[in-house]
Protein backbone atom coordinates (compact mmCIF):
# COMPACT_ATOMS: atom_id res chain seq x y z
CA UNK A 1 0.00 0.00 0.00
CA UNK A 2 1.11 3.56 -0.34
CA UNK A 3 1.55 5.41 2.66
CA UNK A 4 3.73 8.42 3.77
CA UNK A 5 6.37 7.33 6.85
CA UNK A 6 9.09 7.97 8.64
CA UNK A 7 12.32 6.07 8.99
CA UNK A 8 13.78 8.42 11.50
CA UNK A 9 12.41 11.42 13.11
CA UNK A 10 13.13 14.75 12.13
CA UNK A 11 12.07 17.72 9.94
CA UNK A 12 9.82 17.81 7.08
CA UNK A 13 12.21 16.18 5.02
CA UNK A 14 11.92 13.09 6.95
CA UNK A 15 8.63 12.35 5.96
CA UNK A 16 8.78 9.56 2.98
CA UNK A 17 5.79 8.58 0.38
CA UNK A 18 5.95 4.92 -1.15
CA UNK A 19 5.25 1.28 -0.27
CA UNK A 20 4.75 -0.02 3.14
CA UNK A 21 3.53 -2.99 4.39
CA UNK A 22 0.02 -3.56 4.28
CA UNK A 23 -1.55 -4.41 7.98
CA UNK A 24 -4.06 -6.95 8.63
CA UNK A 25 -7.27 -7.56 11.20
CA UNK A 26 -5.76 -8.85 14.02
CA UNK A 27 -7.70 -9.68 16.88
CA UNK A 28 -10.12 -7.19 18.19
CA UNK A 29 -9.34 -4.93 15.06
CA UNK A 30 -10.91 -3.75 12.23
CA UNK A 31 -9.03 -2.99 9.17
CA UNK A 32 -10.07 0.58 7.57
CA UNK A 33 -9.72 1.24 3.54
CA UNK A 34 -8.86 4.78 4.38
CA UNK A 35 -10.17 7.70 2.00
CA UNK A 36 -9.23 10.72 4.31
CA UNK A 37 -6.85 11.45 7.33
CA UNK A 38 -7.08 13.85 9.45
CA UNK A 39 -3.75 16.36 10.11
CA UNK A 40 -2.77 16.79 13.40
CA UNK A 41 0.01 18.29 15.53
CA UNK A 42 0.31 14.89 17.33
CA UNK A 43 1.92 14.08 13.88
CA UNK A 44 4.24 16.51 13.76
CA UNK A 45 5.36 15.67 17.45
CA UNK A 46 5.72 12.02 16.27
CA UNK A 47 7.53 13.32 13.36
CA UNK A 48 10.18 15.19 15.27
CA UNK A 49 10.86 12.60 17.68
CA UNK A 50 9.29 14.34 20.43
CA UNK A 51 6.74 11.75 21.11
CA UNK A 52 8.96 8.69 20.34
CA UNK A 53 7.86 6.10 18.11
CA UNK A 54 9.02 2.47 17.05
CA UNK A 55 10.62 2.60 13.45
CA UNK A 56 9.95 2.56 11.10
CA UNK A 57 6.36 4.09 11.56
CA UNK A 58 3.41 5.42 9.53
CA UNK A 59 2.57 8.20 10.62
CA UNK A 60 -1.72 10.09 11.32
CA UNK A 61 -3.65 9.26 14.29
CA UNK A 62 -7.10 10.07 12.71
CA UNK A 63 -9.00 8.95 9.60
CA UNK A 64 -12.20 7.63 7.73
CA UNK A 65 -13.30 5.04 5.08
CA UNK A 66 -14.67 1.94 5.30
CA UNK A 67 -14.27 -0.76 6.51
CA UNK A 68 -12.50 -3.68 4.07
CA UNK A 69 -11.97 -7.03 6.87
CA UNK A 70 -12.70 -7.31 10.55
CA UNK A 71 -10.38 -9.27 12.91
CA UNK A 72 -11.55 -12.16 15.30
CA UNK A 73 -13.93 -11.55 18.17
CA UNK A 74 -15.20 -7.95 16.77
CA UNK A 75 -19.00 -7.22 16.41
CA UNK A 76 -21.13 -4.64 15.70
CA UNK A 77 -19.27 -4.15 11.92
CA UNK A 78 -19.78 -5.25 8.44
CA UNK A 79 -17.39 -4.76 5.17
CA UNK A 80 -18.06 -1.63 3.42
CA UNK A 81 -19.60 0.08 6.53
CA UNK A 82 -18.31 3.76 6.32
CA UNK A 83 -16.55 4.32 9.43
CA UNK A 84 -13.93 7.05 10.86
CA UNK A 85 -11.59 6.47 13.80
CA UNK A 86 -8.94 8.78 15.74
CA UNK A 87 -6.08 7.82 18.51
CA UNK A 88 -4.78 4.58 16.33
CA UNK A 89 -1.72 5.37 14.87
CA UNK A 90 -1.29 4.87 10.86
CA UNK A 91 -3.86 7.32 9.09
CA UNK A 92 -1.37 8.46 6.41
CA UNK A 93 -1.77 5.36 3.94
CA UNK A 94 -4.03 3.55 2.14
CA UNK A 95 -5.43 0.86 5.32
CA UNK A 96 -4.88 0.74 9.03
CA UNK A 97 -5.57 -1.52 11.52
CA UNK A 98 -7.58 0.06 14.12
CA UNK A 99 -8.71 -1.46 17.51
CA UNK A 100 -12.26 -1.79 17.49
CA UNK A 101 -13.25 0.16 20.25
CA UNK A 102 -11.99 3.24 19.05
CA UNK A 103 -13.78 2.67 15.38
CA UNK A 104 -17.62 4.08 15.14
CA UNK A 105 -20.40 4.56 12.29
CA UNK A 106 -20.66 7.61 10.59
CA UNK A 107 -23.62 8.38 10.27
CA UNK A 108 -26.02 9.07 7.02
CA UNK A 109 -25.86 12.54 5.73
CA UNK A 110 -21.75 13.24 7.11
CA UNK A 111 -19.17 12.40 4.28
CA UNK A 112 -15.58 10.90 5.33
CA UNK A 113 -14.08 14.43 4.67
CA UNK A 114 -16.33 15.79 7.47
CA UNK A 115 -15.83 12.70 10.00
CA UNK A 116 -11.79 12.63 9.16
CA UNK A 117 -11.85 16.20 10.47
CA UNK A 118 -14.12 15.68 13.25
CA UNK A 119 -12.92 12.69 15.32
CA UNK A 120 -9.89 13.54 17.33
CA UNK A 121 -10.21 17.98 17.27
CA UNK A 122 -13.53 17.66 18.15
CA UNK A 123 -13.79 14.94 20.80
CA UNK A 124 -10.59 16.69 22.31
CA UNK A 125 -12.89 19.61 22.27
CA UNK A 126 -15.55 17.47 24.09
CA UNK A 127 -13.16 16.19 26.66
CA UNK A 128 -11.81 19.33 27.53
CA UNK A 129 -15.39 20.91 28.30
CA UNK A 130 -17.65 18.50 29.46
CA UNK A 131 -14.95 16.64 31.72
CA UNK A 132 -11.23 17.87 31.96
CA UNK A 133 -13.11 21.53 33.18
CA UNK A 134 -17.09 20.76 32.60
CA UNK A 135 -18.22 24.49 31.67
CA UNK A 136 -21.23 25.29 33.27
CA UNK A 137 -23.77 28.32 33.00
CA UNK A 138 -21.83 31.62 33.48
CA UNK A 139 -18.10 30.23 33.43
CA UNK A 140 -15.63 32.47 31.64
CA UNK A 141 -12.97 30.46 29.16
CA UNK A 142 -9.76 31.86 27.64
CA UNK A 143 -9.22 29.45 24.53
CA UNK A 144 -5.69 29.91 22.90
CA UNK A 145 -5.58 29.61 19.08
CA UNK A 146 -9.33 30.20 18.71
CA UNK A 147 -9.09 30.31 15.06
CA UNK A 148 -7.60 27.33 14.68
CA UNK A 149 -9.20 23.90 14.45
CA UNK A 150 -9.33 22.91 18.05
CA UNK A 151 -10.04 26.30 19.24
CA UNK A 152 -12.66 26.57 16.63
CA UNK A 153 -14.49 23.71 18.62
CA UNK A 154 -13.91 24.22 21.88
CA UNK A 155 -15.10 27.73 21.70
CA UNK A 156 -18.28 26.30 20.23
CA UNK A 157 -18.74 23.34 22.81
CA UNK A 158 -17.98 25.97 25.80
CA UNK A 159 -21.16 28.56 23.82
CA UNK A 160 -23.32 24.96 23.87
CA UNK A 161 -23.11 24.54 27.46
CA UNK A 162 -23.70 28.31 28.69
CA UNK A 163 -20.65 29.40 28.97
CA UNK A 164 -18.38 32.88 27.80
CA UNK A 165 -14.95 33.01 25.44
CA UNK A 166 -12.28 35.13 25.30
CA UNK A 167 -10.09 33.95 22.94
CA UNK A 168 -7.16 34.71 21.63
CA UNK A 169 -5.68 34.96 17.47
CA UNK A 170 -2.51 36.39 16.27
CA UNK A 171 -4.78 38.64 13.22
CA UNK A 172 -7.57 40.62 12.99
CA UNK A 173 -8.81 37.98 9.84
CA UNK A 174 -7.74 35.04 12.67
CA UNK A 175 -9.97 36.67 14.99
CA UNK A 176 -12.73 37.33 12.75
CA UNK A 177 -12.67 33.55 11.82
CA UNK A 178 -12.98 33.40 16.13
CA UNK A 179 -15.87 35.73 16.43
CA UNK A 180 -17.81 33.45 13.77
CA UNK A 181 -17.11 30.42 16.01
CA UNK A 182 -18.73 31.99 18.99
CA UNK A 183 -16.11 34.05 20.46
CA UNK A 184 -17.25 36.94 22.69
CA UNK A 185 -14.02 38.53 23.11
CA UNK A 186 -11.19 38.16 20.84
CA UNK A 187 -7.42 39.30 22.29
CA UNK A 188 -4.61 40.08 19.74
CA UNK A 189 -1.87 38.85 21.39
CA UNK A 190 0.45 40.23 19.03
CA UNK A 191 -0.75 43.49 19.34
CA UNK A 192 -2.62 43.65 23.02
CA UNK A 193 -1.88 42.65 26.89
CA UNK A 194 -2.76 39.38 27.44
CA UNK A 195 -3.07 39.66 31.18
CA UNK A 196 -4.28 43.08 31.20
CA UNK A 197 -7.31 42.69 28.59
CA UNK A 198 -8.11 39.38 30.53
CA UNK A 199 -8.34 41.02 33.63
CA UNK A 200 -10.09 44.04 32.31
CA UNK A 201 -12.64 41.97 30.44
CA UNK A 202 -13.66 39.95 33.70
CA UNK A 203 -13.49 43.31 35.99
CA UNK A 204 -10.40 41.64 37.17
CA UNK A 205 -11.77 38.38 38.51
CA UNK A 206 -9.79 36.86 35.76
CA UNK A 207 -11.24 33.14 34.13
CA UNK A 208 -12.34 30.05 35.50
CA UNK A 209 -10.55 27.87 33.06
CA UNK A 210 -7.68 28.33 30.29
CA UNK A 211 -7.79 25.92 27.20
CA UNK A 212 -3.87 26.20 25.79
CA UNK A 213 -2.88 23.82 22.97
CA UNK A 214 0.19 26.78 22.50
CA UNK A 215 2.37 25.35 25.02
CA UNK A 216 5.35 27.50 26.12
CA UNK A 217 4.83 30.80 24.30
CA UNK A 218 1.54 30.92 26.07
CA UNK A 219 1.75 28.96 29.51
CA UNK A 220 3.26 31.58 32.11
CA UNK A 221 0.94 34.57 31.16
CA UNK A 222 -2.18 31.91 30.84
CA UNK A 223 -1.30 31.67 35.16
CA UNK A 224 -1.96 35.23 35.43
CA UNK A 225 -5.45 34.87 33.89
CA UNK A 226 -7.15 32.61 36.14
CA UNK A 227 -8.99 33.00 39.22
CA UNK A 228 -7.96 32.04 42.61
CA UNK A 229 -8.32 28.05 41.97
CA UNK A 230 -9.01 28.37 38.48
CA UNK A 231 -7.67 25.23 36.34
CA UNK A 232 -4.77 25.47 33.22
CA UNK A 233 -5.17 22.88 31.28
CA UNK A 234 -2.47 22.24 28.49
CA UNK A 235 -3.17 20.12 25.82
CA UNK A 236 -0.50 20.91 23.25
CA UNK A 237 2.73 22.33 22.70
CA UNK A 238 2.09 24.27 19.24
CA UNK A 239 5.25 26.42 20.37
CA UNK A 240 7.31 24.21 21.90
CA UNK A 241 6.69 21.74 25.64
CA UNK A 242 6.62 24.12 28.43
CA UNK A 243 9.49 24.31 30.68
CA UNK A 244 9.85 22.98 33.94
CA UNK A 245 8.66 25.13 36.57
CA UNK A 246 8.17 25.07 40.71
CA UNK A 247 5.11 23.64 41.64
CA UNK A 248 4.70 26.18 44.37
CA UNK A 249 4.44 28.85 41.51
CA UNK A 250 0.36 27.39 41.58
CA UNK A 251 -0.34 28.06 45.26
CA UNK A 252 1.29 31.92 45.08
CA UNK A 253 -0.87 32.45 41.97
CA UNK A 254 -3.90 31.75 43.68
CA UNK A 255 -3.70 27.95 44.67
CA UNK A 256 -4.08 27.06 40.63
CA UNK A 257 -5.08 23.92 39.29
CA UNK A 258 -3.15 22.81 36.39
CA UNK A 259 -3.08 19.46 34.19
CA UNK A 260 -1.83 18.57 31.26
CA UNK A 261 -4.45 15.56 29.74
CA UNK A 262 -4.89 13.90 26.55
CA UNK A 263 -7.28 12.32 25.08
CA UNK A 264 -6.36 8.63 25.02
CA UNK A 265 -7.01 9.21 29.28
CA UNK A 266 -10.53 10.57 28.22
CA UNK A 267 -11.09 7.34 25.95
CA UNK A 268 -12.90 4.12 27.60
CA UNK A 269 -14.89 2.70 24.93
CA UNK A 270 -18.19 4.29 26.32
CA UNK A 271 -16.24 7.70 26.15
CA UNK A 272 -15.73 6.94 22.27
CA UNK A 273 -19.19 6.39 21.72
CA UNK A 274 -20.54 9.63 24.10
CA UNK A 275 -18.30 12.00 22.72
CA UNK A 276 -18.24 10.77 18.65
CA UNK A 277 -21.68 10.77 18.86
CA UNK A 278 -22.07 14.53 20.48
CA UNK A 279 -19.74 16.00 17.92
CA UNK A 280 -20.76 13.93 14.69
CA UNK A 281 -24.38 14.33 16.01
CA UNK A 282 -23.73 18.13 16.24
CA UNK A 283 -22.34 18.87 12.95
CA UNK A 284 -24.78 16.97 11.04
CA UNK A 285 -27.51 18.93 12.65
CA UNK A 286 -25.79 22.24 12.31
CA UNK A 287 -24.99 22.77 16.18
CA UNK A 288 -21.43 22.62 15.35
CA UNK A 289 -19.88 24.25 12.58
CA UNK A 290 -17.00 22.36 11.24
CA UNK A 291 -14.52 24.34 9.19
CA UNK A 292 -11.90 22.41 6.95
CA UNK A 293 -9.38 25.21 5.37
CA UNK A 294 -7.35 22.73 3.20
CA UNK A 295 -7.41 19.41 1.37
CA UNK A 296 -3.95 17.69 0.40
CA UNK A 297 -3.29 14.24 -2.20
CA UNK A 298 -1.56 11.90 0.47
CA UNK A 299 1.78 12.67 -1.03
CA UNK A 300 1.60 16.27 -0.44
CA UNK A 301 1.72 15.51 3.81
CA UNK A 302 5.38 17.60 4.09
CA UNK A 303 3.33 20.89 2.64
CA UNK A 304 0.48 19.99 5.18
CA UNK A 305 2.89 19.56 7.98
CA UNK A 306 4.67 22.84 6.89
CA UNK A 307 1.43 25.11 7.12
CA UNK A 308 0.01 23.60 10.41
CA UNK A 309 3.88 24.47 12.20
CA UNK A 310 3.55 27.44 10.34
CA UNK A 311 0.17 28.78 12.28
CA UNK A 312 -0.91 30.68 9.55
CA UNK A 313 -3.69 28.38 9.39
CA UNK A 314 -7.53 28.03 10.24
CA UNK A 315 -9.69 24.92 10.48
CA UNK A 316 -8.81 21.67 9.75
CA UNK A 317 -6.19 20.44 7.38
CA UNK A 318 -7.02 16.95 6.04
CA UNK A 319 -5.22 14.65 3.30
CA UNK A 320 -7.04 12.22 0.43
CA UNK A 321 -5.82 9.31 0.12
């Protein structure tokens, strides 16, 4: 099969398109014909080495097709069922061999562009909202990167459960894009105090929560932002990991919660099935509006990789196979 991989980490030069070795349905798998995968910053963390991988490895955590052979002991699936998947390594090729529990339906009416994009942004989105922080009626978010297409969502989700968002966007057509998503407030960071419009926009009560997939560039002033026992939590490091700091940095800042989850903790099977069925649910009946910037052939994965490190993007970003 065809599939873009890596034989050592590195840049974008790393990344190789040709043959690989096609997986099979092993036991408790299902084996996906993939049409679309998903583009993620997971990938380019796998890419660089920073998330270390066995080698030589395919890379894509996130895709949709249908489904072409199911491994022993897995129900619930027939060949040809259109299905999309996310937090199984191997998206960037032709098949993958995905363990069942992480595999669901997509349903009638969503194509396998829309359920590619969906699957891992938007049920980190869910995660982060309904149980990392659970925003209820009259919480305040900051979401970083609100533009972008995890910020996108998670400004959304926090809108569909009562809450407020300030987010943040490096340009006035970024934070446009954020205002359209359900933004409230939208901080240039570029150009504006973080801290200072925070603090100015809650009458200097600061938030109850801070969504950051930045990472470093972000992290310290994000501290400043919160309420006494407000919760940080990191998901990403779009800028870089953030630095090691001194845990009693939390209690002077107010006695701060911070934690840095992902979703593969926020996974059991019946987590899978809750949260791809919110978000799929929500998009096909408009609740959620899903926006996917750029499509890429499968070969073209180094160009993808090189606008999503670049930040100049917003939405999703999302290769054919």
């Amino acid at each position: 099969m065809k599939a873009v991989f890596i034989e050592q980490p590195g840049g974008r030069d790393a990344l190789r398109y040709g043959d690989f070795a096609q997986p099979e349905a092993g036991p408790g798998q299902v084996l996906v014909k993939i049409s679309v995968s998903g583009v993620n910053f997971i990938d380019t963390y796998h890419r660089s080495g920073l998330y270390k991988l066995p080698l030589p490895a395919v890379l894509g955590t996130e895709g949709a097709g249908t489904v072409a052979a199911i491994g022993e002991g897995v129900t619930g699936f027939r060949v040809g069922d259109p299905v999309a998947y996310a937090m199984a390594r191997g998206s960037y090729a032709e098949y993958a061999a995905v363990p069942a529990h992480l595999v669901v339906r997509v349903p009638a009416g969503l194509n396998a562009q829309q359920a590619a994009a969906a699957m891992l942004q938007g049920m980190t989105a869910h995660y982060l909202t309904h149980s990392t922080f659970a925003i209820e009626p009259g919480h305040t978010a900051l979401v970083h990167a609100a533009a972008g297409g995890t910020g996108r969502l998670i400004s959304q989700m926090v809108k569909l459960r009562g809450g407020k968002v300030i987010g943040t966007a490096g340009t006035r057509e970024k934070a446009e894009v954020a205002r359209k998503a359900g933004a409230d407030e939208v901080i240039l960071y570029r150009e504006q105090d973080l801290v200072g419009e925070v603090k100015r926009l809650t009458d200097g009560k600061g938030v109850e929560v801070v969504y950051d997939g930045v990472g470093e560039a972000t992290f310290m002033q994000s501290l400043d932002c919160l309420k006494p026992r407000g919760m940080m939590a990191t998901f990403g490091n779009a800028s870089g990991p953030v630095k090691a700091f001194d845990p009693l940095l939390l209690s002077a800042k107010g006695s701060l919660f911070l934690t840095r989850p992902t979703l593969a903790n926020y996974s059991s099977p019946d987590e899978v099935k809750w949260r791809s069925s919110d978000v799929l649910g929500w998009i096909l009946n408009k609740k959620l509006d899903l926006l996917i910037e750029r499509v890429y052939p499968l070969a073209d994965a180094a160009q993808a990789h090189a606008d999503l490190e670049g930040r100049k993007t917003t939405g999703k970003l999302i290769l054919t196979v």
